[in-house]
PDB file of N, CA and C in Angstrom:
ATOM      1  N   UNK A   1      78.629  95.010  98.478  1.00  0.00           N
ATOM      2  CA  UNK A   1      79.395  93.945  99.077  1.00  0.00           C
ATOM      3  C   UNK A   1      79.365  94.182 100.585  1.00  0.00           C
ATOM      4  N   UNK A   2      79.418  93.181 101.220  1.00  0.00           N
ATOM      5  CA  UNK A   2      79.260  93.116 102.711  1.00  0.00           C
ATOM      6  C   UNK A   2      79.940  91.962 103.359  1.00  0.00           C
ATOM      7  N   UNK A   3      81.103  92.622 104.109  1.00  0.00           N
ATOM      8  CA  UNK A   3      81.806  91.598 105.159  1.00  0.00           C
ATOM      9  C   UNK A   3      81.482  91.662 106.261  1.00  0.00           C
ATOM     10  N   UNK A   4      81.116  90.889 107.112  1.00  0.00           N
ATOM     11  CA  UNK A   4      80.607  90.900 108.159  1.00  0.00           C
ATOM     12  C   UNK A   4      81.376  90.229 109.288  1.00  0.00           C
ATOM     13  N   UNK A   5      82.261  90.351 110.329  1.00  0.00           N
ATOM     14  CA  UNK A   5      82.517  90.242 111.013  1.00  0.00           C
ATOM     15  C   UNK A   5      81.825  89.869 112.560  1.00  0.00           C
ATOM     16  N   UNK A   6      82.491  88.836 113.290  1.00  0.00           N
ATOM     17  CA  UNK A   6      81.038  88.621 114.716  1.00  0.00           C
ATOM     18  C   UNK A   6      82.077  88.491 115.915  1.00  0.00           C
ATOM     19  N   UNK A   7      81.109  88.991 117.106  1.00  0.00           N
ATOM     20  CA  UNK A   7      81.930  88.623 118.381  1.00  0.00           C
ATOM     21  C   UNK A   7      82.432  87.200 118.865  1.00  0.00           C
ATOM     22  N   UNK A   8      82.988  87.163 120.211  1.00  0.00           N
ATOM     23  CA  UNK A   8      83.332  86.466 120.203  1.00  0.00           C
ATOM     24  C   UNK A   8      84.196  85.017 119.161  1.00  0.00           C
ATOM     25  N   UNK A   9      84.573  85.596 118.121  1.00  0.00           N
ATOM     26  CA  UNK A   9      85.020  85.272 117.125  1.00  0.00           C
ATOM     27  C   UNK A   9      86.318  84.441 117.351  1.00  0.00           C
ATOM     28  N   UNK A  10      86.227  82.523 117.575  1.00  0.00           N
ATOM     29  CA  UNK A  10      87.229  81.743 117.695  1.00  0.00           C
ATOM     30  C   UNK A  10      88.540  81.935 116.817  1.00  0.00           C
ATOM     31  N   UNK A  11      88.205  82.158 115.321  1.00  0.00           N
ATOM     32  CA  UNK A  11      89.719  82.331 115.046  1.00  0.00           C
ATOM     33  C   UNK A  11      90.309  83.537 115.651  1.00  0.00           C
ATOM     34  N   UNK A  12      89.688  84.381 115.934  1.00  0.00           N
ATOM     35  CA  UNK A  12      90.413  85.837 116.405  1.00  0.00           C
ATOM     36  C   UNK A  12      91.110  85.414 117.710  1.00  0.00           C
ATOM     37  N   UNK A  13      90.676  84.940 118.649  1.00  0.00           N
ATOM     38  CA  UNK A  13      90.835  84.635 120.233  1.00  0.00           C
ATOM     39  C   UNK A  13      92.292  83.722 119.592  1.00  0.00           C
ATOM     40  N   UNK A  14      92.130  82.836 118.726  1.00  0.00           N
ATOM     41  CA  UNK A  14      93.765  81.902 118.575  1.00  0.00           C
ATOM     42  C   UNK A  14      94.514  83.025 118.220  1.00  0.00           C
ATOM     43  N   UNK A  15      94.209  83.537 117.066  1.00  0.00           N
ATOM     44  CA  UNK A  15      95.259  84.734 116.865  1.00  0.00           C
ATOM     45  C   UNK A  15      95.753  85.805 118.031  1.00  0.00           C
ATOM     46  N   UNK A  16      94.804  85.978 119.008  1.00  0.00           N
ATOM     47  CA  UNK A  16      95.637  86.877 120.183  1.00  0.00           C
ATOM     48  C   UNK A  16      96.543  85.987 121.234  1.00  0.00           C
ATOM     49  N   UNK A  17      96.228  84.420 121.221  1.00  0.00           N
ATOM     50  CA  UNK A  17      97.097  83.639 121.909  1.00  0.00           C
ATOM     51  C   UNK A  17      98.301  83.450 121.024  1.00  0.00           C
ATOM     52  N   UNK A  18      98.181  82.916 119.387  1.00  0.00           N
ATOM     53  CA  UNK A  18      99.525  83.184 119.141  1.00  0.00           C
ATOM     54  C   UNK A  18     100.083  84.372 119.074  1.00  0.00           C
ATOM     55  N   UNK A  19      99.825  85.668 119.070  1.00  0.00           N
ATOM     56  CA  UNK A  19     100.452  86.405 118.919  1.00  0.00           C
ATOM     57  C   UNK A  19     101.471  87.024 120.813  1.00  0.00           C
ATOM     58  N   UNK A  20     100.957  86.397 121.294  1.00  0.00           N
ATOM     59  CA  UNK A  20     101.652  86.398 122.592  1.00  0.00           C
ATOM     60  C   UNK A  20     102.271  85.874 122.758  1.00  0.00           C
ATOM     61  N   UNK A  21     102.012  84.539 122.291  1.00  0.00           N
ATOM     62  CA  UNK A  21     103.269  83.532 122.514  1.00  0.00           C
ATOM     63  C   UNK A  21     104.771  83.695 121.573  1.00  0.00           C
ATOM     64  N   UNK A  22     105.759  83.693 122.762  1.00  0.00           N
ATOM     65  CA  UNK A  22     107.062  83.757 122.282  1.00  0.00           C
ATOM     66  C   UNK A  22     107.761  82.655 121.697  1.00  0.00           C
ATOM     67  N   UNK A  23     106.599  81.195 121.612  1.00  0.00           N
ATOM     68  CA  UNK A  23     107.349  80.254 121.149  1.00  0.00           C
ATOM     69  C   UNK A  23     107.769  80.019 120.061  1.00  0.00           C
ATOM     70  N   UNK A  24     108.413  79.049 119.417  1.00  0.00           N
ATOM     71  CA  UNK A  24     108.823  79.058 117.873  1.00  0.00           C
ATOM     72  C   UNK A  24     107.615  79.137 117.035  1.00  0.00           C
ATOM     73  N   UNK A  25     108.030  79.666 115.630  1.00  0.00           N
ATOM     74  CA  UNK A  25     106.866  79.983 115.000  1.00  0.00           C
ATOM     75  C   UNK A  25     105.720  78.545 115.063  1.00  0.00           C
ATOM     76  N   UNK A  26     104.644  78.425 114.839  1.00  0.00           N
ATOM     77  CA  UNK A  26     103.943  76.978 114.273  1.00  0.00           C
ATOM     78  C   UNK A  26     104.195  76.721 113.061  1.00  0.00           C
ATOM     79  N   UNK A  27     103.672  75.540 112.411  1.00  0.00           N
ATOM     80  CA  UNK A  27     103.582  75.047 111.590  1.00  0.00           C
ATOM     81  C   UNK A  27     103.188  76.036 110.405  1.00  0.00           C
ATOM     82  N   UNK A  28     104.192  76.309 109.025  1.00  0.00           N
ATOM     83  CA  UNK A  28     103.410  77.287 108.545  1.00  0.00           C
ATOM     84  C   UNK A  28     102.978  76.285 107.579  1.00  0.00           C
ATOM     85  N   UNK A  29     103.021  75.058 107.751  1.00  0.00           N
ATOM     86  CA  UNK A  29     102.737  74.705 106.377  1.00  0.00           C
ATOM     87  C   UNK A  29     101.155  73.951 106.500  1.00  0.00           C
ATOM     88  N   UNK A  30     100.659  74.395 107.904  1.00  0.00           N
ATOM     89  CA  UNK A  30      99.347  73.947 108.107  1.00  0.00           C
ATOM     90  C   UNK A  30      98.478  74.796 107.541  1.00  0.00           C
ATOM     91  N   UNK A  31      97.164  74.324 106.999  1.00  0.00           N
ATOM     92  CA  UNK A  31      96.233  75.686 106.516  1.00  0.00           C
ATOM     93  C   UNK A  31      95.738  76.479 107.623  1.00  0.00           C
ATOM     94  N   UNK A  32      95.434  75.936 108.576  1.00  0.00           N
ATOM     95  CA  UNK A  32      94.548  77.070 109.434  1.00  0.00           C
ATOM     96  C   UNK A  32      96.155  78.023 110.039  1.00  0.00           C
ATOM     97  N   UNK A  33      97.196  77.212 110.024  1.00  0.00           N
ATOM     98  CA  UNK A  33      98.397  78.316 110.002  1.00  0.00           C
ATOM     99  C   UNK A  33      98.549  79.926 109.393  1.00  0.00           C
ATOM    100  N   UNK A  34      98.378  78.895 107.539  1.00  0.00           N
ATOM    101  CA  UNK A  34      98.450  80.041 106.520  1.00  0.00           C
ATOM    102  C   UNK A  34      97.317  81.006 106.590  1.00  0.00           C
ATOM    103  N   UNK A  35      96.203  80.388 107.093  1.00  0.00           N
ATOM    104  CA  UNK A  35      94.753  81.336 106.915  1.00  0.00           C
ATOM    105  C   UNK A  35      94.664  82.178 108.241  1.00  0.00           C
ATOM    106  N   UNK A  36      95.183  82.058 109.206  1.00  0.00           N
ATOM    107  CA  UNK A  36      95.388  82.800 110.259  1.00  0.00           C
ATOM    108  C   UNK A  36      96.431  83.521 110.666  1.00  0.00           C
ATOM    109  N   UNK A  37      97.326  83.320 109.426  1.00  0.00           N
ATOM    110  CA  UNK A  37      98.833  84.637 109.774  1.00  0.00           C
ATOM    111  C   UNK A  37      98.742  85.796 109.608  1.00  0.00           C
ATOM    112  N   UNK A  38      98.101  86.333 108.494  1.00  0.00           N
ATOM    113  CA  UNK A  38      97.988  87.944 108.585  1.00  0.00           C
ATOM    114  C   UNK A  38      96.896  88.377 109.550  1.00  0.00           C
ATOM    115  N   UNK A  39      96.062  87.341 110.332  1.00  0.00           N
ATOM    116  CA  UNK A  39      95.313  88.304 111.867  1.00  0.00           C
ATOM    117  C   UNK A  39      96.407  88.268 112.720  1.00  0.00           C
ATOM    118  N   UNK A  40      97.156  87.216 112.935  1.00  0.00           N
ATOM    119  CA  UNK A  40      98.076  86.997 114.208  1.00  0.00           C
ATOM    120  C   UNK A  40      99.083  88.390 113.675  1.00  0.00           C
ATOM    121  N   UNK A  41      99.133  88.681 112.450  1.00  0.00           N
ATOM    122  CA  UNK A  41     100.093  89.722 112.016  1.00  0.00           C
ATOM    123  C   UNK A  41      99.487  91.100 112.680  1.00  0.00           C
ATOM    124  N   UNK A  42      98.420  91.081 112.291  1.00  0.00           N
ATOM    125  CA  UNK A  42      97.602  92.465 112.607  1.00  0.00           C
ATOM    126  C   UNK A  42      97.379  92.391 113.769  1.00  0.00           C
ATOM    127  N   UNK A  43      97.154  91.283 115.039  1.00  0.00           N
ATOM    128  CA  UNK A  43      96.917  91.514 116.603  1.00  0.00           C
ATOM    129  C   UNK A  43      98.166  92.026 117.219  1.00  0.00           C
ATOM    130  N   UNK A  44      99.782  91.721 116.614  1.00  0.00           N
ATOM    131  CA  UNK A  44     100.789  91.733 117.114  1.00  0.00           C
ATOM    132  C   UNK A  44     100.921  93.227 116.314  1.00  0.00           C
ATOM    133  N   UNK A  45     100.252  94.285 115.435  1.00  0.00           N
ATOM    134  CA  UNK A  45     100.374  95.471 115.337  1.00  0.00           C
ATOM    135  C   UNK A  45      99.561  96.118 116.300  1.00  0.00           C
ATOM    136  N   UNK A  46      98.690  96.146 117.131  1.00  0.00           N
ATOM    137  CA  UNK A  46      97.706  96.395 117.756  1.00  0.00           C
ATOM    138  C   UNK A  46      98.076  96.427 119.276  1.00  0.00           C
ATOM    139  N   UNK A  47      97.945  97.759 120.089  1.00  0.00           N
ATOM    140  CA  UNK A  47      98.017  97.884 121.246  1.00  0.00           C
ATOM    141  C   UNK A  47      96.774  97.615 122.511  1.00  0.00           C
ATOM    142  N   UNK A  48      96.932  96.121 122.903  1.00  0.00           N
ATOM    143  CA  UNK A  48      95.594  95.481 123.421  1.00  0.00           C
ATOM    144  C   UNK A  48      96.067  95.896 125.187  1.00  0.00           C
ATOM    145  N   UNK A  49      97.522  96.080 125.076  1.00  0.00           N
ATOM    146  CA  UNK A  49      97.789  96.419 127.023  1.00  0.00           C
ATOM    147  C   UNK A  49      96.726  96.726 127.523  1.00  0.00           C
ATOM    148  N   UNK A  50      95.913  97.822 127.314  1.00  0.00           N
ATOM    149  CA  UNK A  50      95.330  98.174 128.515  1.00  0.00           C
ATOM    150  C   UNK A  50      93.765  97.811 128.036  1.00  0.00           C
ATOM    151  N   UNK A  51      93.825  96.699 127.568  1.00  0.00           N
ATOM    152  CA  UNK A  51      92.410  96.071 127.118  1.00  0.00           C
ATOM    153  C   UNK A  51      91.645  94.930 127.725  1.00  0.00           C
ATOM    154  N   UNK A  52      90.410  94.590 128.281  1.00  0.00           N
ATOM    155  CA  UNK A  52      90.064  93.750 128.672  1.00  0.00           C
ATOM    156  C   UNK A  52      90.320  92.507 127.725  1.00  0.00           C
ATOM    157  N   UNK A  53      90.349  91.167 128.130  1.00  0.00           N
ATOM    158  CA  UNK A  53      90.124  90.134 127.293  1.00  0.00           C
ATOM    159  C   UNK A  53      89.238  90.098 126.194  1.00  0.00           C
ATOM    160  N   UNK A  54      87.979  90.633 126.922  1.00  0.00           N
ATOM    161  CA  UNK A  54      87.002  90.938 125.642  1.00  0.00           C
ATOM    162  C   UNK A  54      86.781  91.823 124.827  1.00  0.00           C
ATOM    163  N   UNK A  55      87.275  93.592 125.555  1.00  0.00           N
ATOM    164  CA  UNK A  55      87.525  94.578 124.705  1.00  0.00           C
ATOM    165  C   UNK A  55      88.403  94.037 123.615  1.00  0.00           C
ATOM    166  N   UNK A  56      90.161  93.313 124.080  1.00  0.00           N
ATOM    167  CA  UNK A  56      90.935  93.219 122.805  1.00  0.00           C
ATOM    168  C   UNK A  56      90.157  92.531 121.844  1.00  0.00           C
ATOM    169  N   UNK A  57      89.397  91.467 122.064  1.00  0.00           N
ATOM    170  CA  UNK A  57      88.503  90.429 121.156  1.00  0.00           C
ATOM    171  C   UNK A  57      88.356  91.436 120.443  1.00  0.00           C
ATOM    172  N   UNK A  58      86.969  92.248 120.462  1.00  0.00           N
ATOM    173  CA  UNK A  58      86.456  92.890 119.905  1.00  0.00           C
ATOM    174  C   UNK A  58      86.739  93.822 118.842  1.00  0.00           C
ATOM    175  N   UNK A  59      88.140  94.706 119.415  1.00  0.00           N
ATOM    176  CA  UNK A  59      89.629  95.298 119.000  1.00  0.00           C
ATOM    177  C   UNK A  59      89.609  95.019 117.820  1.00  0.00           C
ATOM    178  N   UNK A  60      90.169  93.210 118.134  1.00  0.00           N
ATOM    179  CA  UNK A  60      90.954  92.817 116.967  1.00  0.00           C
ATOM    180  C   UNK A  60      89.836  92.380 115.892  1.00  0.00           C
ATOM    181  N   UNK A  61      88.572  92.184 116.027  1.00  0.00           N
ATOM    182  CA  UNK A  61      87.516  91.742 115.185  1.00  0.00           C
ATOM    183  C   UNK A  61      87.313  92.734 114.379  1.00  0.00           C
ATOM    184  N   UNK A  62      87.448  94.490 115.024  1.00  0.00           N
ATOM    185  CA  UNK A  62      87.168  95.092 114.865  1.00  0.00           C
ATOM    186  C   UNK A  62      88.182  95.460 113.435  1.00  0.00           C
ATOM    187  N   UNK A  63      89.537  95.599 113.676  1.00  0.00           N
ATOM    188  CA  UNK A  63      90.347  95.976 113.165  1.00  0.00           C
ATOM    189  C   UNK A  63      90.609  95.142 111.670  1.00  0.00           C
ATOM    190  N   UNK A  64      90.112  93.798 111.726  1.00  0.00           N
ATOM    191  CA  UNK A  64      90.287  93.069 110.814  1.00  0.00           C
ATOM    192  C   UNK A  64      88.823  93.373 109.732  1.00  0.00           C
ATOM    193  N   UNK A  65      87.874  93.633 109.973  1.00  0.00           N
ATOM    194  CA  UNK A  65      86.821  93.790 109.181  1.00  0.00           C
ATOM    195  C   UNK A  65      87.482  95.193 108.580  1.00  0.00           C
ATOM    196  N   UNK A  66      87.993  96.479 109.661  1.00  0.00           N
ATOM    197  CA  UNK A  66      88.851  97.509 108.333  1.00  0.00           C
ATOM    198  C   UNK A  66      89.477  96.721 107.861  1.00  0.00           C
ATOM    199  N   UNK A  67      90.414  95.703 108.333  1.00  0.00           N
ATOM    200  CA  UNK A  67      91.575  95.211 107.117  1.00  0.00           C
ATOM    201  C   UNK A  67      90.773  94.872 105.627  1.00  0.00           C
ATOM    202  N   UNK A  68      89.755  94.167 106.072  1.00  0.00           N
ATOM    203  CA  UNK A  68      89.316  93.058 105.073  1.00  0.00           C
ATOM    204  C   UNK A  68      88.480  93.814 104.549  1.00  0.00           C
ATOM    205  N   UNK A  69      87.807  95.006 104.667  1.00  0.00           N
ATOM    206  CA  UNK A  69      87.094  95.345 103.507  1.00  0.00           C
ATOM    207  C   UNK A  69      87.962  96.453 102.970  1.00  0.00           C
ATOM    208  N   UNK A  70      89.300  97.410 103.528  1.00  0.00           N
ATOM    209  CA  UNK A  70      90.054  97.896 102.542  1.00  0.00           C
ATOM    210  C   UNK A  70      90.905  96.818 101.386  1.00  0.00           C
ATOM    211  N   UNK A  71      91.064  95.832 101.777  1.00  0.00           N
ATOM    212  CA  UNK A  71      91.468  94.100 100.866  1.00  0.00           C
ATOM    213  C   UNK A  71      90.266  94.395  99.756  1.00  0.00           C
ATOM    214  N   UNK A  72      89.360  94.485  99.811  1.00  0.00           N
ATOM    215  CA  UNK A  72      87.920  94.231  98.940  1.00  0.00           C
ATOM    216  C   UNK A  72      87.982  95.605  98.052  1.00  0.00           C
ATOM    217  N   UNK A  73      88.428  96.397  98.583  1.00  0.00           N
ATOM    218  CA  UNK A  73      88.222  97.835  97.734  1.00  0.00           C
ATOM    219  C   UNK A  73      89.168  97.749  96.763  1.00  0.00           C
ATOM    220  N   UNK A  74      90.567  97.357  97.056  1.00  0.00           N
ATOM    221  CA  UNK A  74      91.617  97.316  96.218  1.00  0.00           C
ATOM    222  C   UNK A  74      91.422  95.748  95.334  1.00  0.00           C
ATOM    223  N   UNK A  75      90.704  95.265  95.148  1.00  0.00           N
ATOM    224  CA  UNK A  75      90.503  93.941  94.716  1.00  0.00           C
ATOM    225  C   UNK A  75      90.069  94.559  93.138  1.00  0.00           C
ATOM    226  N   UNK A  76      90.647  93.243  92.384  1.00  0.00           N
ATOM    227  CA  UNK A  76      90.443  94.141  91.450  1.00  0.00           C
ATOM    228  C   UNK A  76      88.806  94.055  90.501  1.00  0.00           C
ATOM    229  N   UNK A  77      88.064  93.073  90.776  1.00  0.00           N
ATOM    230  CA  UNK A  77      86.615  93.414  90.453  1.00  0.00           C
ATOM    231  C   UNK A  77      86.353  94.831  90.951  1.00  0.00           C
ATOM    232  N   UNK A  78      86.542  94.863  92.034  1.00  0.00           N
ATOM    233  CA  UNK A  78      85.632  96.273  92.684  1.00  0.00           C
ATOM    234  C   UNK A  78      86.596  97.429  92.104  1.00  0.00           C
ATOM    235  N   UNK A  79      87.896  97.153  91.987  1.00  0.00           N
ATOM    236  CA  UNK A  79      88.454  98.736  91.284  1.00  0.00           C
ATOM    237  C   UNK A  79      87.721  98.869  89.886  1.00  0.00           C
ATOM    238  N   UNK A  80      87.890  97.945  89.092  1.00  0.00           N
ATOM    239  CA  UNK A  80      87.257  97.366  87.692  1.00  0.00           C
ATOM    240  C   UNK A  80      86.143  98.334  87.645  1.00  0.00           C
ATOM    241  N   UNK A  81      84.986  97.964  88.217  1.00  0.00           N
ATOM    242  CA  UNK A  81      83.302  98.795  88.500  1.00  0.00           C
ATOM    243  C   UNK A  81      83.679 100.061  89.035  1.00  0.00           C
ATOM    244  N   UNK A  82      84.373 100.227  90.187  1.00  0.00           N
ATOM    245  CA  UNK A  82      84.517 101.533  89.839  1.00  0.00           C
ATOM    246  C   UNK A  82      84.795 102.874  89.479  1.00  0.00           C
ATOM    247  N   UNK A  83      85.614 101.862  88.272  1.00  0.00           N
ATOM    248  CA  UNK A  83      86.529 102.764  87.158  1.00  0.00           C
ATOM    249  C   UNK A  83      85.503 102.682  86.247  1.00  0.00           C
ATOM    250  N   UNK A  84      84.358 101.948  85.964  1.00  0.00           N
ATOM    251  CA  UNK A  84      83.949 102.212  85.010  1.00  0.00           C
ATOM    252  C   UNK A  84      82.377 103.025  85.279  1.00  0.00           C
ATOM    253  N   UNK A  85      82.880 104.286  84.223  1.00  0.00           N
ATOM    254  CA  UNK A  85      81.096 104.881  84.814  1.00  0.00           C
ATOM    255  C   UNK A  85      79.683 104.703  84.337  1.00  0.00           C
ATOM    256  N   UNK A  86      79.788 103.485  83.522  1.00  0.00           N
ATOM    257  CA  UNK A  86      78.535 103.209  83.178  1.00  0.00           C
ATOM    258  C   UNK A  86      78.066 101.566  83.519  1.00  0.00           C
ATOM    259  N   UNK A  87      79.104 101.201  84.477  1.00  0.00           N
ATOM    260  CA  UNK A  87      78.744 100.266  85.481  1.00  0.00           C
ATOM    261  C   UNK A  87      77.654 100.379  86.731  1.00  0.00           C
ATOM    262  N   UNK A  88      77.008  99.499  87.287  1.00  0.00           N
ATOM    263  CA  UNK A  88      75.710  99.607  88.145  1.00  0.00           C
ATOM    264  C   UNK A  88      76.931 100.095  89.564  1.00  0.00           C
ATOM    265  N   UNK A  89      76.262 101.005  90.743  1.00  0.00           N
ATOM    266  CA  UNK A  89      77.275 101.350  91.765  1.00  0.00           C
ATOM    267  C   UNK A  89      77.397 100.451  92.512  1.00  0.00           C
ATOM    268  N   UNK A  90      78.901  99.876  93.105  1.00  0.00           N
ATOM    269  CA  UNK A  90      79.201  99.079  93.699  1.00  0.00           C
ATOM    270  C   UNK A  90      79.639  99.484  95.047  1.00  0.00           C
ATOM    271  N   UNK A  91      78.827  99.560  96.162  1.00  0.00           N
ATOM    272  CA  UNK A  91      79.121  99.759  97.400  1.00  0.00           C
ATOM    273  C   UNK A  91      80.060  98.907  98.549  1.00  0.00           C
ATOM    274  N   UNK A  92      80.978  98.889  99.270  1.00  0.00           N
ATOM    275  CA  UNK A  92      81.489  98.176 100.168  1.00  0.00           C
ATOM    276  C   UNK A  92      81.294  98.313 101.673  1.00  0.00           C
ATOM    277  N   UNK A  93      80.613  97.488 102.276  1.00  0.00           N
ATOM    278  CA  UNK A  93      80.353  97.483 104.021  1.00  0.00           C
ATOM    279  C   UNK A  93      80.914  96.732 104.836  1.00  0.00           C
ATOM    280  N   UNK A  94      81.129  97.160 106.256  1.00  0.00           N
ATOM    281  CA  UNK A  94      81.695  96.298 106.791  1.00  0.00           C
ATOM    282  C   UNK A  94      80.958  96.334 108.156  1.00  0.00           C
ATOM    283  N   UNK A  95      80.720  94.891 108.283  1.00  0.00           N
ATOM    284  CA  UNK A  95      79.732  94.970 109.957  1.00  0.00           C
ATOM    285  C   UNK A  95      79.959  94.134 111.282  1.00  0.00           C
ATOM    286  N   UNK A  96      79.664  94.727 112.160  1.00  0.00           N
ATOM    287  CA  UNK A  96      80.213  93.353 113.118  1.00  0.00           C
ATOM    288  C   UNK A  96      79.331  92.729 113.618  1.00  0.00           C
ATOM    289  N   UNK A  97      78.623  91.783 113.829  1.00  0.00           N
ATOM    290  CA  UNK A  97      77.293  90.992 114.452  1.00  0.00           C
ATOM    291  C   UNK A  97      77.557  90.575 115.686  1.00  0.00           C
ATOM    292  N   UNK A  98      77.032  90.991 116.600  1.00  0.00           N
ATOM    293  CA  UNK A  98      77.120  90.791 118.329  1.00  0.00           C
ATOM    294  C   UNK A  98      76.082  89.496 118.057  1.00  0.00           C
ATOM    295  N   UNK A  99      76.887  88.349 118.401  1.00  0.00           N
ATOM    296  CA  UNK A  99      76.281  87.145 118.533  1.00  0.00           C
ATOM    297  C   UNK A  99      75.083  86.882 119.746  1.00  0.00           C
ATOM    298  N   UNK A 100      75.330  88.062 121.327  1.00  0.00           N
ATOM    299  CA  UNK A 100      74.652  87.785 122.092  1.00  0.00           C
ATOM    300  C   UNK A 100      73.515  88.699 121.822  1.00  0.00           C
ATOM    301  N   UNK A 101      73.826  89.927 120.994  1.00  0.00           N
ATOM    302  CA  UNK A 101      72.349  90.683 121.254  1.00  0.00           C
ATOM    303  C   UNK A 101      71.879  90.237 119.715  1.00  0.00           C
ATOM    304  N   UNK A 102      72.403  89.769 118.984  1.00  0.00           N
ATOM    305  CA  UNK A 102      71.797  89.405 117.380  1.00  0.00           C
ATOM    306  C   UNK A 102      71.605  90.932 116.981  1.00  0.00           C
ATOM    307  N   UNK A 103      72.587  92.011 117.158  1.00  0.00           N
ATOM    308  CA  UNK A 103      72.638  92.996 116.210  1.00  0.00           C
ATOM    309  C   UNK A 103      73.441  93.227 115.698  1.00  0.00           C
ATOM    310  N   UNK A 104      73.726  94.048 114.298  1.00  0.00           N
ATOM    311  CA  UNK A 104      74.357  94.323 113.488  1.00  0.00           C
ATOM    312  C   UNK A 104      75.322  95.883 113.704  1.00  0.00           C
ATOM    313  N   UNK A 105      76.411  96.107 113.821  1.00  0.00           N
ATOM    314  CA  UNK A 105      76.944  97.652 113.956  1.00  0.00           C
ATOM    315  C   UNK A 105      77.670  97.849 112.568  1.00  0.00           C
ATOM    316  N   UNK A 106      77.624  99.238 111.872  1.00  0.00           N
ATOM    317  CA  UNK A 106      78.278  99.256 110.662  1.00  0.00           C
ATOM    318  C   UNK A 106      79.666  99.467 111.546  1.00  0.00           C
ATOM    319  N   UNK A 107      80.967  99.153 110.677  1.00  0.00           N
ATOM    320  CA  UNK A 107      82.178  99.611 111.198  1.00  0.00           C
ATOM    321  C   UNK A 107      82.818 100.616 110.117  1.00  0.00           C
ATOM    322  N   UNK A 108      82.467 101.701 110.718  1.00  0.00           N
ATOM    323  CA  UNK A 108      82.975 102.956 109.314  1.00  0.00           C
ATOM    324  C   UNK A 108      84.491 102.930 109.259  1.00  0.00           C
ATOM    325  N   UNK A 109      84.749 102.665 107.352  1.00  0.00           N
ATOM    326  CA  UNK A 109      85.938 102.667 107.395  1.00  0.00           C
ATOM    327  C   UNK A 109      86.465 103.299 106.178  1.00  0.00           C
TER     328      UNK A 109
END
């Protein structure tokens, strides 16, 4: 299995603007609301102070591909396979794709 994560990554960049903003919550009952609350959750755990605009980008791209492929490990297909030992081996990766150089970095997690 392979999640792949990329720079410059638009939903990530909304999630570090809402998570700054002190205004009332948004709309939770919008989808891109619901589908973007646990990053805005995880940017507002994350110490970006002394981060460039684009370092935090990256940060938080970064941090969410660990989120999302420890999500995948505990899922329960993949516990399923590999509880069982005469199942084929089921590997989990997580990568980030630099959109400007078109390469791939593993993110060890």
């Amino acid at each position: 299995v392979i999640l792949v994560g990329h720079t410059n990554c638009g939903g990530a960049m909304a999630c570090i603007e809402a998570a700054k903003s002190t205004a009332a919550k948004p709309d939770a009952s919008s989808p891109l609301t619901r589908w973007l609350g646990p990053l805005t959750a995880l940017v507002r755990s994350l110490d970006l102070s002394a981060c460039s605009a684009s370092e935090a980008l990256n940060k938080v791209v970064e941090a969410n591909i660990i989120k999302q492929v420890d999500n995948i490990c505990k899922s329960e297909p993949i516990t399923t396979a590999w509880a069982d030992p005469d199942a084929k081996k089921v590997t989990v990766h997580g990568w980030m794709y630099d959109l400007a150089e078109g390469r791939i970095k593993e993110i060890i997690v």
